[in-house]
Protein backbone atom coordinates (compact mmCIF):
# COMPACT_ATOMS: atom_id res chain seq x y z
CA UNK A 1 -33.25 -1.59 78.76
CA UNK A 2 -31.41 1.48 78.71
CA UNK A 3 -27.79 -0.17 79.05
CA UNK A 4 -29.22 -1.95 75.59
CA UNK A 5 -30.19 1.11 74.08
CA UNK A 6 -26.80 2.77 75.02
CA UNK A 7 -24.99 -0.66 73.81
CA UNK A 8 -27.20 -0.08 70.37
CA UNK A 9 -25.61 3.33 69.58
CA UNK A 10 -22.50 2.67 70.63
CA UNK A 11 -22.34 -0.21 68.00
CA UNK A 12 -24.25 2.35 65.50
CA UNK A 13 -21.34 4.63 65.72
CA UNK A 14 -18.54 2.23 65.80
CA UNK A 15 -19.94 0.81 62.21
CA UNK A 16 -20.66 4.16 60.54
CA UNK A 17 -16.78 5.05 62.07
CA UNK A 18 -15.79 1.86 60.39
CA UNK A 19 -17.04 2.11 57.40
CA UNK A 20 -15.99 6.32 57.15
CA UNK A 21 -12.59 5.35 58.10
CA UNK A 22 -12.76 2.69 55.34
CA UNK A 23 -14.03 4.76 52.80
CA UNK A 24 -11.37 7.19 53.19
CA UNK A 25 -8.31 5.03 52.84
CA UNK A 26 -6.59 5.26 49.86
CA UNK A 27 -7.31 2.66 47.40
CA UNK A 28 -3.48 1.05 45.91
CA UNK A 29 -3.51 1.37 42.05
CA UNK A 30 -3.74 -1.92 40.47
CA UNK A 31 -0.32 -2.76 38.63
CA UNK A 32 0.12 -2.27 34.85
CA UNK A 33 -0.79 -5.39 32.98
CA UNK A 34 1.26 -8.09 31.45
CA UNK A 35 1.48 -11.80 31.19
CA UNK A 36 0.59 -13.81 33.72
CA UNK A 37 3.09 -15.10 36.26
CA UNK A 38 3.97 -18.18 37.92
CA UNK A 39 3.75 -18.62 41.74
CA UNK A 40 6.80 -17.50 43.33
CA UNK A 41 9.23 -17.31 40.24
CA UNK A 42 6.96 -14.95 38.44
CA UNK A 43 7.29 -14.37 34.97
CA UNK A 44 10.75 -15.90 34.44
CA UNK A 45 9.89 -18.20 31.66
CA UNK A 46 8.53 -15.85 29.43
CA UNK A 47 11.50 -13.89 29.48
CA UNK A 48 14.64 -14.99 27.19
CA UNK A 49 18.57 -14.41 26.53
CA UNK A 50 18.11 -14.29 23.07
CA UNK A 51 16.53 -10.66 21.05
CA UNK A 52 13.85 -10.13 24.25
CA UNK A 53 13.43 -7.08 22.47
CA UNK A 54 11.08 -8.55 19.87
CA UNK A 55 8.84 -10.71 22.59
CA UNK A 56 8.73 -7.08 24.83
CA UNK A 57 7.01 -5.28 21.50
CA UNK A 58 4.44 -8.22 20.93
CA UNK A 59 3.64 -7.66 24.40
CA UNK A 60 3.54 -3.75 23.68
CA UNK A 61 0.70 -4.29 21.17
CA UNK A 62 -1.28 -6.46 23.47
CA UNK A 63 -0.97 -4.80 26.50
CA UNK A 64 -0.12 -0.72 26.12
CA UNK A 65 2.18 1.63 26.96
CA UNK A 66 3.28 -0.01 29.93
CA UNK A 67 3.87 -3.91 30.60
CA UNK A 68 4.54 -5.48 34.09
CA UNK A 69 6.61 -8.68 34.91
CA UNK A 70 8.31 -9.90 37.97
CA UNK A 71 10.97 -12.48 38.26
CA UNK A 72 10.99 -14.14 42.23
CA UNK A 73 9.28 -10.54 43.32
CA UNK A 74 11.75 -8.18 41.21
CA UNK A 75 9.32 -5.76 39.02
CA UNK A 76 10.21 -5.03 35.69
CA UNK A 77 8.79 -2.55 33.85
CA UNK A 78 8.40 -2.22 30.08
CA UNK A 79 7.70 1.38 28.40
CA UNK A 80 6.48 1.35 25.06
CA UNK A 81 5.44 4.97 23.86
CA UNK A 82 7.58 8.10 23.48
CA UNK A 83 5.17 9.81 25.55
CA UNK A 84 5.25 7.72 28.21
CA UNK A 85 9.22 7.27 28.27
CA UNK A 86 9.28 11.12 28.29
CA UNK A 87 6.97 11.34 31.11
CA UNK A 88 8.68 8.98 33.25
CA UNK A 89 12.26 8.95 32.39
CA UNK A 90 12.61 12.63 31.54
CA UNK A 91 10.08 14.76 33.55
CA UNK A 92 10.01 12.55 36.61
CA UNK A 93 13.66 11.85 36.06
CA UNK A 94 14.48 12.50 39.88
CA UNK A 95 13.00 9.17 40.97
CA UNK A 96 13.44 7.02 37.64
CA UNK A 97 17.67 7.39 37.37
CA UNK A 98 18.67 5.03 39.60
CA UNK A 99 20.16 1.97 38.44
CA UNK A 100 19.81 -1.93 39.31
CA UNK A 101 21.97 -3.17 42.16
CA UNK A 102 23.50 -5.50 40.14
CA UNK A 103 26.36 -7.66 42.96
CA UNK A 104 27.63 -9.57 39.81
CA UNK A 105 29.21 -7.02 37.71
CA UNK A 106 29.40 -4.13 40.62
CA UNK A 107 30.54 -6.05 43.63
CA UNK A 108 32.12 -9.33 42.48
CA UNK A 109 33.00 -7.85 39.18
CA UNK A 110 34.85 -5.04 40.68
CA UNK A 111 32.79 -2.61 37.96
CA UNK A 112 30.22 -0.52 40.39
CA UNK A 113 32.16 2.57 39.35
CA UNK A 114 31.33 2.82 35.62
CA UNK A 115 28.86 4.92 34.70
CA UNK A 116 26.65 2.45 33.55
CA UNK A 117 26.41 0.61 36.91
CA UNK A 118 26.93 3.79 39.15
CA UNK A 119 23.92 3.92 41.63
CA UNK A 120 22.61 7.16 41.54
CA UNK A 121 23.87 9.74 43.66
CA UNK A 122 26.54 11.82 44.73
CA UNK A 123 28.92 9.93 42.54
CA UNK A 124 26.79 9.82 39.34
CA UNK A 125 26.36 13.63 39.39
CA UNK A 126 30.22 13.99 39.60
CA UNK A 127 30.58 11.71 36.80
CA UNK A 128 27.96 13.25 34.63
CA UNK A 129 29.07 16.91 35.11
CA UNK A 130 32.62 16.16 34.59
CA UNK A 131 31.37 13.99 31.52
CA UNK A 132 28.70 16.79 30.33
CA UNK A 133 31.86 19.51 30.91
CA UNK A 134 34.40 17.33 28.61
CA UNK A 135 31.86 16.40 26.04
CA UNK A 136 29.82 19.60 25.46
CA UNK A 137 29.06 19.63 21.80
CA UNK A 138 30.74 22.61 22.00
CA UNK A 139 34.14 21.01 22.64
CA UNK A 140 33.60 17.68 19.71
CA UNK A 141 35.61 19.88 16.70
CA UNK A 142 39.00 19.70 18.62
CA UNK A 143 38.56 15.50 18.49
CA UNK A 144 37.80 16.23 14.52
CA UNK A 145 41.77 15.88 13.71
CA UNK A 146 41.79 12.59 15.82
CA UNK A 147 39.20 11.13 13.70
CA UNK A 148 39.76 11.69 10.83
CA UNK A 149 43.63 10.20 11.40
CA UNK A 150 42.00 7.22 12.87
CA UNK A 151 39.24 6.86 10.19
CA UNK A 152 41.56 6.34 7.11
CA UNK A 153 43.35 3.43 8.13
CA UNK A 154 40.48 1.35 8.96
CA UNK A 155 40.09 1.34 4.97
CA UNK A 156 42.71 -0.84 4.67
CA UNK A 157 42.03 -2.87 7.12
CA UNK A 158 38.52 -3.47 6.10
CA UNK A 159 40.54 -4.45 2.61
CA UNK A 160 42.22 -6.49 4.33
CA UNK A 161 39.28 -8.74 5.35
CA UNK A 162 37.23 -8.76 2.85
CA UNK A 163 35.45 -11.64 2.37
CA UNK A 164 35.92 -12.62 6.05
CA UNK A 165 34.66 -11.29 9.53
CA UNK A 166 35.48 -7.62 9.38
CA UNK A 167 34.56 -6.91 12.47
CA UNK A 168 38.82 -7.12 14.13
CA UNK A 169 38.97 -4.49 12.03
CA UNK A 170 36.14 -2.33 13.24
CA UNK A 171 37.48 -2.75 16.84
CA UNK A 172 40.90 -1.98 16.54
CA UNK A 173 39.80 0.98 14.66
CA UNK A 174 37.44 2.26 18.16
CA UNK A 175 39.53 1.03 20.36
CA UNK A 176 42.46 2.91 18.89
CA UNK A 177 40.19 5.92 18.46
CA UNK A 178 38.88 5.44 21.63
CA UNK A 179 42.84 5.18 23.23
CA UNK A 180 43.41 8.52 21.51
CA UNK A 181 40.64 10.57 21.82
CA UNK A 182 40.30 9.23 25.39
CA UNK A 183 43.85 8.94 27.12
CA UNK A 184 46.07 10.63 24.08
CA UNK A 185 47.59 7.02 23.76
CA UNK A 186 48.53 6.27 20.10
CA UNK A 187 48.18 2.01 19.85
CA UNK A 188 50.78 1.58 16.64
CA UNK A 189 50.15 -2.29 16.79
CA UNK A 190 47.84 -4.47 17.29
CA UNK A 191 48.96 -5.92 20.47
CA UNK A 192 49.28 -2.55 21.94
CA UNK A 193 49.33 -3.60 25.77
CA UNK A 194 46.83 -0.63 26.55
CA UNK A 195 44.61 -1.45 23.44
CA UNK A 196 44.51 -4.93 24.49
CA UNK A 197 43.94 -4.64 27.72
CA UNK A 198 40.52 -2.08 27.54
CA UNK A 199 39.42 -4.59 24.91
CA UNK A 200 39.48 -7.27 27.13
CA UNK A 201 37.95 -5.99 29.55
CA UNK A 202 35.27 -4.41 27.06
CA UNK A 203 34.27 -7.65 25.53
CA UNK A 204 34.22 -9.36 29.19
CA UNK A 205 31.68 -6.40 30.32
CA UNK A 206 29.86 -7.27 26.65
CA UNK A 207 29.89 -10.85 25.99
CA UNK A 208 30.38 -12.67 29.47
CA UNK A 209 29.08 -10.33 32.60
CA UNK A 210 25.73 -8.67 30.90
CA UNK A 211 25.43 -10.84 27.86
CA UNK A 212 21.79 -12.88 29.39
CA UNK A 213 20.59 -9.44 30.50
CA UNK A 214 23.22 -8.65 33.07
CA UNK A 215 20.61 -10.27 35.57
CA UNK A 216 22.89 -13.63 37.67
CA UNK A 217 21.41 -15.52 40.45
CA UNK A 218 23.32 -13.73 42.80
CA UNK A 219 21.32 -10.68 41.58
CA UNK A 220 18.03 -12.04 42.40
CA UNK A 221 19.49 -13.66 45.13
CA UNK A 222 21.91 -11.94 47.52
CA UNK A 223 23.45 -14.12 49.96
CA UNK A 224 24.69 -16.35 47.13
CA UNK A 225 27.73 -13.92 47.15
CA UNK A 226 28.92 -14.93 50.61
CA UNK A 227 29.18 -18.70 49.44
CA UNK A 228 32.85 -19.87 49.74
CA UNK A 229 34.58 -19.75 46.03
CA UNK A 230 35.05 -23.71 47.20
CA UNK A 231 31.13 -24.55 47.61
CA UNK A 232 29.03 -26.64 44.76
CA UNK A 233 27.72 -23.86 42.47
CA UNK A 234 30.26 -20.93 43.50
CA UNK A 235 31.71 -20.99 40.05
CA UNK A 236 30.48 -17.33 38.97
CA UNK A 237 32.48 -16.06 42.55
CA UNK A 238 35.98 -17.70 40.95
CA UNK A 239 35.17 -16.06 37.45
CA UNK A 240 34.25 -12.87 39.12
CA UNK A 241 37.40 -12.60 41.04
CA UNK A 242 39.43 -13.09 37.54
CA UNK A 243 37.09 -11.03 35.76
CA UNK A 244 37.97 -8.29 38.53
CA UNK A 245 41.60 -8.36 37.78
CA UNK A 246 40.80 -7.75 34.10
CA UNK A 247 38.36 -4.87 34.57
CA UNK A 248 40.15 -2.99 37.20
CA UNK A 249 43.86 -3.50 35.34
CA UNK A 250 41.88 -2.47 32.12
CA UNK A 251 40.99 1.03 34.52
CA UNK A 252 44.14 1.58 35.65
CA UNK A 253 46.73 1.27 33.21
CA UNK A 254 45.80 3.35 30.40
CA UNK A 255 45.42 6.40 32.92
CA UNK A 256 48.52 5.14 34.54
CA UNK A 257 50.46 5.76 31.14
CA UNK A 258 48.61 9.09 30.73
CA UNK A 259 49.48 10.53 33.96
CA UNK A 260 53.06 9.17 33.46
CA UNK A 261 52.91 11.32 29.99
CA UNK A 262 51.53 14.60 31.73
CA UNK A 263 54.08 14.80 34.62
CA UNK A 264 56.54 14.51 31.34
CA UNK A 265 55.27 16.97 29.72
CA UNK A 266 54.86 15.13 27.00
CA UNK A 267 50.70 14.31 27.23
CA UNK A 268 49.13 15.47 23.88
CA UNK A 269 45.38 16.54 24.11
CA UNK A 270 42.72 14.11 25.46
CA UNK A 271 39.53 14.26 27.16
CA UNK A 272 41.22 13.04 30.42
CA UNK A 273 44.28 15.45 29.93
CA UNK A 274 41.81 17.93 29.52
CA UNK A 275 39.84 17.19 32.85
CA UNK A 276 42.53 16.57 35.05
CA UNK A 277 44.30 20.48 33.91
CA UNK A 278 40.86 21.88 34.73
CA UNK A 279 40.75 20.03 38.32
CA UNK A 280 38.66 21.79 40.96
CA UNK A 281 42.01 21.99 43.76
CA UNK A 282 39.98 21.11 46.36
CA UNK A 283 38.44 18.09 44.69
CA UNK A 284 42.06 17.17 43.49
CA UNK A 285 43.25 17.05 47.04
CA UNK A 286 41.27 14.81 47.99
CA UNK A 287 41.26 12.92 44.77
CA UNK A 288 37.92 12.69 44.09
CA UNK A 289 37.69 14.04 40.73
CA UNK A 290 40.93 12.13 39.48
CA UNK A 291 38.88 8.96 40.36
CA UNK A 292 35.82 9.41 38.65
CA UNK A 293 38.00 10.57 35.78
CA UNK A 294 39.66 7.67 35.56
CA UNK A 295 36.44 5.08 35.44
CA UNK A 296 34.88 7.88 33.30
CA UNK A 297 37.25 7.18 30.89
CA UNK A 298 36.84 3.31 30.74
CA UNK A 299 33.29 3.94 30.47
CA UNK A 300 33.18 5.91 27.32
CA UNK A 301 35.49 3.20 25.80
CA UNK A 302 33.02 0.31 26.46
CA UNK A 303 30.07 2.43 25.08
CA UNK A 304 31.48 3.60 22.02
CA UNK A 305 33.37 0.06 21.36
CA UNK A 306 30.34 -1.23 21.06
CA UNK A 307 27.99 1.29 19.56
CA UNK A 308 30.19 1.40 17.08
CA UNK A 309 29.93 -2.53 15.95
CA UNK A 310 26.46 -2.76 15.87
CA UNK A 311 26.28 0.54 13.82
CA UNK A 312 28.77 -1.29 11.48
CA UNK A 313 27.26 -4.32 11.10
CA UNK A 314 23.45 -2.72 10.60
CA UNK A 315 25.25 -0.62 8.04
CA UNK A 316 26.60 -3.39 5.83
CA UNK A 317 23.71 -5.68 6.63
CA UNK A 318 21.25 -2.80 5.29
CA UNK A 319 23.25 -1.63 2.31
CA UNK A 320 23.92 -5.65 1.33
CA UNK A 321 19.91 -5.74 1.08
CA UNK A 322 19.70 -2.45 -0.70
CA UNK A 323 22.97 -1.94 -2.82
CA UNK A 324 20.08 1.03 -4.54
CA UNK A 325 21.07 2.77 -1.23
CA UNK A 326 24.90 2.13 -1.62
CA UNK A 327 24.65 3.69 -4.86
CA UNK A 328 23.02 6.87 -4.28
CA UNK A 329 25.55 7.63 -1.32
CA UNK A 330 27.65 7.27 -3.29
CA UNK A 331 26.67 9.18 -6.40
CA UNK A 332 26.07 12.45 -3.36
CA UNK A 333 29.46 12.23 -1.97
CA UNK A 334 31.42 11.99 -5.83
CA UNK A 335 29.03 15.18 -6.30
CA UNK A 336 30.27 16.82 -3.27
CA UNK A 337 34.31 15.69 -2.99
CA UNK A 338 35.05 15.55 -7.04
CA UNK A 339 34.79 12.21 -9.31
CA UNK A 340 37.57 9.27 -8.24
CA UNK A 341 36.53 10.37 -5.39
CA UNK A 342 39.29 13.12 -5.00
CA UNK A 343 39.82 13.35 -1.77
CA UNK A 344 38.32 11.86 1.01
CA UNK A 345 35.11 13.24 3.36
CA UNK A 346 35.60 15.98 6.22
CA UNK A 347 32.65 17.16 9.01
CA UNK A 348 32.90 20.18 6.64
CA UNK A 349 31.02 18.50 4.38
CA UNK A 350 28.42 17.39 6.02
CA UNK A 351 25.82 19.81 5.39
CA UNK A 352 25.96 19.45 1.64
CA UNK A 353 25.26 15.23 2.05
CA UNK A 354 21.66 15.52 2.80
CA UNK A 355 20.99 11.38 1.62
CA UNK A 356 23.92 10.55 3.58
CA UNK A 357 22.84 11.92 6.72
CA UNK A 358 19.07 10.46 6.14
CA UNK A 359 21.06 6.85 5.43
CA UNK A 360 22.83 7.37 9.05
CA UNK A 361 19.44 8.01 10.93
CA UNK A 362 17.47 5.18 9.09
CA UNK A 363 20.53 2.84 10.33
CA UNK A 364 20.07 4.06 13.59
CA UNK A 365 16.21 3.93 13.63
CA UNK A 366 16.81 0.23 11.95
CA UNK A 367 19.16 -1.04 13.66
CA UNK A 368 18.54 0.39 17.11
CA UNK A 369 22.01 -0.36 18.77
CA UNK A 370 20.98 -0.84 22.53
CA UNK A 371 16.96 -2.18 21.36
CA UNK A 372 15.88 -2.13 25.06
CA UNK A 373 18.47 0.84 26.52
CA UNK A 374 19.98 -0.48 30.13
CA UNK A 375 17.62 -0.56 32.98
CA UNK A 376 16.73 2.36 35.54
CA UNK A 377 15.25 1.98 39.02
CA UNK A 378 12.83 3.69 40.26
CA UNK A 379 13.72 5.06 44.05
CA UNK A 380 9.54 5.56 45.14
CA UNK A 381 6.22 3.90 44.08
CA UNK A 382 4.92 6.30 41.48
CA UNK A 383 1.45 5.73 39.42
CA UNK A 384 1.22 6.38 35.83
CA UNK A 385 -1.90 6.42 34.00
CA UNK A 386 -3.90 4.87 37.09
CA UNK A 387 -1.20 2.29 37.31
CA UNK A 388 1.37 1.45 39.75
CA UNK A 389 4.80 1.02 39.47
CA UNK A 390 5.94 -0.60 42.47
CA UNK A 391 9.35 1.24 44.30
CA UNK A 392 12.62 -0.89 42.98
CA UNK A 393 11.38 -1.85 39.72
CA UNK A 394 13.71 -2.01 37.18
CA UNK A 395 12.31 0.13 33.76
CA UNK A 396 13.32 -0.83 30.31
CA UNK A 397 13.04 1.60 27.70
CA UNK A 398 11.83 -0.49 24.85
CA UNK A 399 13.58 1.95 21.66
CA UNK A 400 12.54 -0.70 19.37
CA UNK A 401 9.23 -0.15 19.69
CA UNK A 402 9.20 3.51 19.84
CA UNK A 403 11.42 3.68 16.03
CA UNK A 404 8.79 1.12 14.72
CA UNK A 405 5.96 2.86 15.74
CA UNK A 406 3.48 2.46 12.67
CA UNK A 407 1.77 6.00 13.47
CA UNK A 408 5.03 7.59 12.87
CA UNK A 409 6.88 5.54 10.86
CA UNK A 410 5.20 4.58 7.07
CA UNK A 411 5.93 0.63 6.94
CA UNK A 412 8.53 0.42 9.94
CA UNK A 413 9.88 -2.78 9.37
CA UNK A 414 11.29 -1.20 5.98
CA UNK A 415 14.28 0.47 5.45
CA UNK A 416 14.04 3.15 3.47
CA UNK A 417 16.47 6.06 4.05
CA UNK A 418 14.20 9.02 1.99
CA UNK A 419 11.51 9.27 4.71
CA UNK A 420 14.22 11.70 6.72
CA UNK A 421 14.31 13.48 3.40
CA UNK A 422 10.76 14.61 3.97
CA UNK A 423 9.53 18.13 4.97
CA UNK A 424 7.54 17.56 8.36
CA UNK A 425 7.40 20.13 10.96
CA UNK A 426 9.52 20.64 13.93
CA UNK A 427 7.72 18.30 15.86
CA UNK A 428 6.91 15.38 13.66
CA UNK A 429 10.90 15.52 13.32
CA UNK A 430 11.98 15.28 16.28
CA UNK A 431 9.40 12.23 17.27
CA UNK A 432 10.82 10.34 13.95
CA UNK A 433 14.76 11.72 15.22
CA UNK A 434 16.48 8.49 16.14
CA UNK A 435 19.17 10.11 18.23
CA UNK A 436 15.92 11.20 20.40
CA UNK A 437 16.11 7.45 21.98
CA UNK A 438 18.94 5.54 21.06
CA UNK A 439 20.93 7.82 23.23
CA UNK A 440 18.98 7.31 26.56
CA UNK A 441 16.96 9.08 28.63
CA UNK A 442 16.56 11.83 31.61
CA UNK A 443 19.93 12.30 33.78
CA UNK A 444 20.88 8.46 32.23
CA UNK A 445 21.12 10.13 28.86
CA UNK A 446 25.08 9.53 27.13
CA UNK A 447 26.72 12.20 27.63
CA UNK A 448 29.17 11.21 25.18
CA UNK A 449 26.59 11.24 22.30
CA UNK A 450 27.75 13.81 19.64
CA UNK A 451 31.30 12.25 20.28
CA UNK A 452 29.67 9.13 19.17
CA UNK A 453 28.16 10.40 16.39
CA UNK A 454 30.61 12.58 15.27
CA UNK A 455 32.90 9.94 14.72
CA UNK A 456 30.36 7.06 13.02
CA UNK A 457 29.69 9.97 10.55
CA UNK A 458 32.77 10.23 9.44
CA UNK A 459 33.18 6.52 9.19
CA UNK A 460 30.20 5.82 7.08
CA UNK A 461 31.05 8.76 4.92
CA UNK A 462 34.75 7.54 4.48
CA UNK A 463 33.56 3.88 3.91
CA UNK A 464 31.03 4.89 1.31
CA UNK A 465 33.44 7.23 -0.17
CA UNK A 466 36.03 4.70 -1.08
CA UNK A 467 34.54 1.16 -0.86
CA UNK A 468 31.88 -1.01 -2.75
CA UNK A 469 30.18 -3.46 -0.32
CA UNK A 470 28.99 -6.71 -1.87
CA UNK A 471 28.04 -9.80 -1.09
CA UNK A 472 30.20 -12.43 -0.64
CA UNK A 473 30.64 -15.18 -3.37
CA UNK A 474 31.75 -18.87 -3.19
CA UNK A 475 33.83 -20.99 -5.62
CA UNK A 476 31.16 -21.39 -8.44
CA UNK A 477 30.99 -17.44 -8.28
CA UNK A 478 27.26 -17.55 -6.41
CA UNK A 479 26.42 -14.78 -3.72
CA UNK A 480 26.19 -16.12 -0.23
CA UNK A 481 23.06 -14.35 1.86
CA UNK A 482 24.79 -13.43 5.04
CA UNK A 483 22.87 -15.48 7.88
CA UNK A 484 23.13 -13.61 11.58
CA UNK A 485 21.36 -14.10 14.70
CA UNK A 486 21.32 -11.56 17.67
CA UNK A 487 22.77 -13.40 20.32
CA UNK A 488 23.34 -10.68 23.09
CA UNK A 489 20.28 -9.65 24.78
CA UNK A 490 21.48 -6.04 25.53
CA UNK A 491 23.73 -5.00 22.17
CA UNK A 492 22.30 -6.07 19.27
CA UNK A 493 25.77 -6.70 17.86
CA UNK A 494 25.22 -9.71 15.46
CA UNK A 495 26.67 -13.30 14.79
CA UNK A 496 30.07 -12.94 12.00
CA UNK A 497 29.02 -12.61 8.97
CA UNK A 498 31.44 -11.11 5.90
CA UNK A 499 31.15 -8.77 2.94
CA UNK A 500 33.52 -8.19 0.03
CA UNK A 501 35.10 -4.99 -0.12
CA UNK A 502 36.77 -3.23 -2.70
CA UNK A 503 38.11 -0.16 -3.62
CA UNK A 504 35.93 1.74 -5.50
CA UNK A 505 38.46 2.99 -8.35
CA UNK A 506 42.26 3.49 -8.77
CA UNK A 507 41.81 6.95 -7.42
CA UNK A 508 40.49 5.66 -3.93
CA UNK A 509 42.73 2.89 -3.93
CA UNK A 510 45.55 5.78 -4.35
CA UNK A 511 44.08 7.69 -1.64
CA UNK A 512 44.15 4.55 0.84
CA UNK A 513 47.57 3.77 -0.10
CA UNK A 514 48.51 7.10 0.51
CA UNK A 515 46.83 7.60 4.28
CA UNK A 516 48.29 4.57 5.48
């Protein structure tokens, strides 16, 4: 009797134990929601190649702030709110600035060193302090002079191809800027060996390696990259090991020219000249800093190559649609350089071309260059608003939600250039301030971004300036509608399309004439 008494407690105590141990543990936050997946492969065929940025914001208004997928276990993570993006990405930046371990483009690719693919780390520090040091906002006017020579002959090269795809001309116009500002290399032809090399390479990183996302099977899958280049299905191994030629040769040989030019004496000023004279002599011994210079500088090319198209084709696209725009531009800059015009625009000016700086934000806010930003990882499991987001996940900014946010933006999908002419406070600005998003986020934010900007200015000012855009016409003398799709699911750089240009008067031809 008593040994069952005595058996009685002791299973007592054993549940209560149970179910206080029980109670205590930690209950795991339920993920954020989104659509539901398939076994095993997840949510893989809701994604798509093709402007994922629109499908990510339908799933914004169904599901929040935050929207989870996974493709064959991989979470991906979809903010959709300003506040939440500034939560994550900015004050929890220390865990959320990590980037995807992506073997196609770093390993096979030969590009894990460019800033956009740098894992975060030692490495990614270097390169953003020696970035942050060379691009201080402090340091853009002495790149003025190398803009503005750079900016006036893309005029007549945009003559040039009028009525046809103009956008050649708006890449051998960055990617000489880019050569000049970058390396101090002055491309004086087209088939500048330097020029075309970095703009292989750039439109290999653009079109080819991260056009579907930058996502291949050997991302999702790792020992794919040990197949033999001869095995069925091993055909992304032989086009990575060409592809790693290009990128790597596309590194080296612009800064091999450069440093060929400095140990002449004969290097002009550059950001890498620049750098590489302010060398920590430690670091240089070892050659640290001279690396990460080097890839630094092929990074900012590829950004700004790019940037810079999509910014040019929103621009014409938008001012095709509203030629009211166009005109008003216009009518501000004649008021502010003289009738004709008389001479053409300077950063000087800037402050007195109010409409003209509203018409560069809308663009921006309009056209959102990078609509989904490149992915960061998150390093820990982290919750968020009583949700989890798992350690590894990959986290997409979605911008083109944020800039078409209808509590912040009057009737988003317009585009209408006067609502940055409005007097809001401090605040309200800044949430409506394009340049707040499309330039990243946290310790991933572009350094480079008031280069960038600085010199798109001046190019929209010195297009407006001296050029009418039109439509196209055809034989019978009937405008044809320029028809694009967005085909690249990470720039939203659009199919060709063309515009007729023309100079504006004789006095603008005269000053074209004249700067080329």
């Amino acid at each position: 009797m008593a040994s069952s008494f005595s058996s009685l407690v002791l299973a007592f105590f054993s549940f209560v134990l149970f179910l206080f141990r029980r109670g205590g543990r930690r209950i795991k936050p339920s993920l954020p929601p989104g659509p539901l997946p398939w076994p095993l492969i997840g949510n893989i065929t809701d994604l798509r190649a093709n402007e994922l940025w629109l499908l990510t914001t339908q799933w914004a208004k169904r599901y929040g702030d935050i929207v989870y997928l996974h493709v064959f276990g991989q979470p991906l993570i979809f903010i959709n709110s300003p506040a939440a993006a500034a939560e994550l990405m900015e004050k929890r930046s220390a865990i959320y600035s990590d980037r995807a371990p992506l073997i196609m483009a770093t390993e096979l690719c030969g590009a894990g060193h460019m800033v956009a693919f740098t894992r975060y780390g030692e490495e990614s520090r270097r390169q953003r302090r020696l970035m942050s040091r060379g691009l201080a906002q402090s340091r853009i006017p002495q790149y003025h002079p190398l803009i503005s020579a750079s900016t006036r002959p893309l005029l007549r090269s945009l003559l040039a191809s009028s009525g046809r795809d103009f956008v050649p001309a708006i890449r051998r116009y960055a990617g000489g800027l880019n050569l000049n500002v970058v390396y101090g290399l002055e491309a004086t032809r087209d088939d500048d060996p330097a020029l075309l090399k970095v703009e292989g390479a750039t439109d290999l990183l653009a079109n080819h390696i991260t056009a579907g996302g930058g996502l291949w099977a050997v991302d999702i899958l790792p020992f794919l990259k040990h197949l033999p280049t001869w095995f069925p299905g091993a055909g992304f191994r032989r086009k990575a090991a060409v592809w790693k030629e290009m990128i790597v040769d596309s590194v080296d040989f612009p800064f091999s020219l450069l440093k060929a030019s400095m140990n002449a004496g004969t290097a002009p000023p550059s950001f890498c000249s620049t750098l590489l004279q302010e060398l920590d002599p430690a670091a240089a011994i070892l050659g640290i800093e001279e690396f990460d210079i080097k890839w630094i500088a092929n990074s900012m090319y590829a950004a700004s190559m790019d940037t810079t198209i999509a910014f040019t084709q929103h621009l014409f696209l938008a001012l095709l649609k509203h030629p009211e725009c166009l005109k008003r531009a216009q009518a501000e800059l004649d008021s502010v350089l003289g009738p004709g015009p008389a001479r053409f625009p300077a950063f000087e000016d800037r402050p007195r071309l109010p409409y003209l700086d509203a018409l560069f934000s809308e663009i921006l806010r309009w056209g959102v260059p990078v609509p989904l930003g490149l992915p960061h990882r998150v390093t820990q499991d982290d919750v968020y608003d009583g949700r989890l987001i798992p350690r590894g996940s990959l986290v997409f900014a979605n911008i083109w939600a944020m800039l078409r946010d209808p509590e912040v933006f009057l009737d988003p999908e317009r585009f209408d250039p006067e609502r940055y002419l409005e007097k809001v406070d401090e605040e309200t600005a800044r949430r409506r301030d394009p340049r707040v998003f499309v330039f990243g986020f946290g310790r991933r934010r572009c350094p480079g971004a008031h280069l960038v900007e600085s010199s798109v200015w001046l190019m929209l000012a010195t297009m407006l300036a001296m050029l009418d855009i039109e439509k196209p016409r055809d034989r019978d003398g009937n405008e044809i509608e320029p028809e694009v799709k967005f085909e690249n699911s990470i720039f939203r750089t659009a199919t060709r399309f063309a515009v007729a240009l023309r100079p504006r008067s004789d006095a603008a031809l005269a000053l074209i004439e004249e700067a080329t």
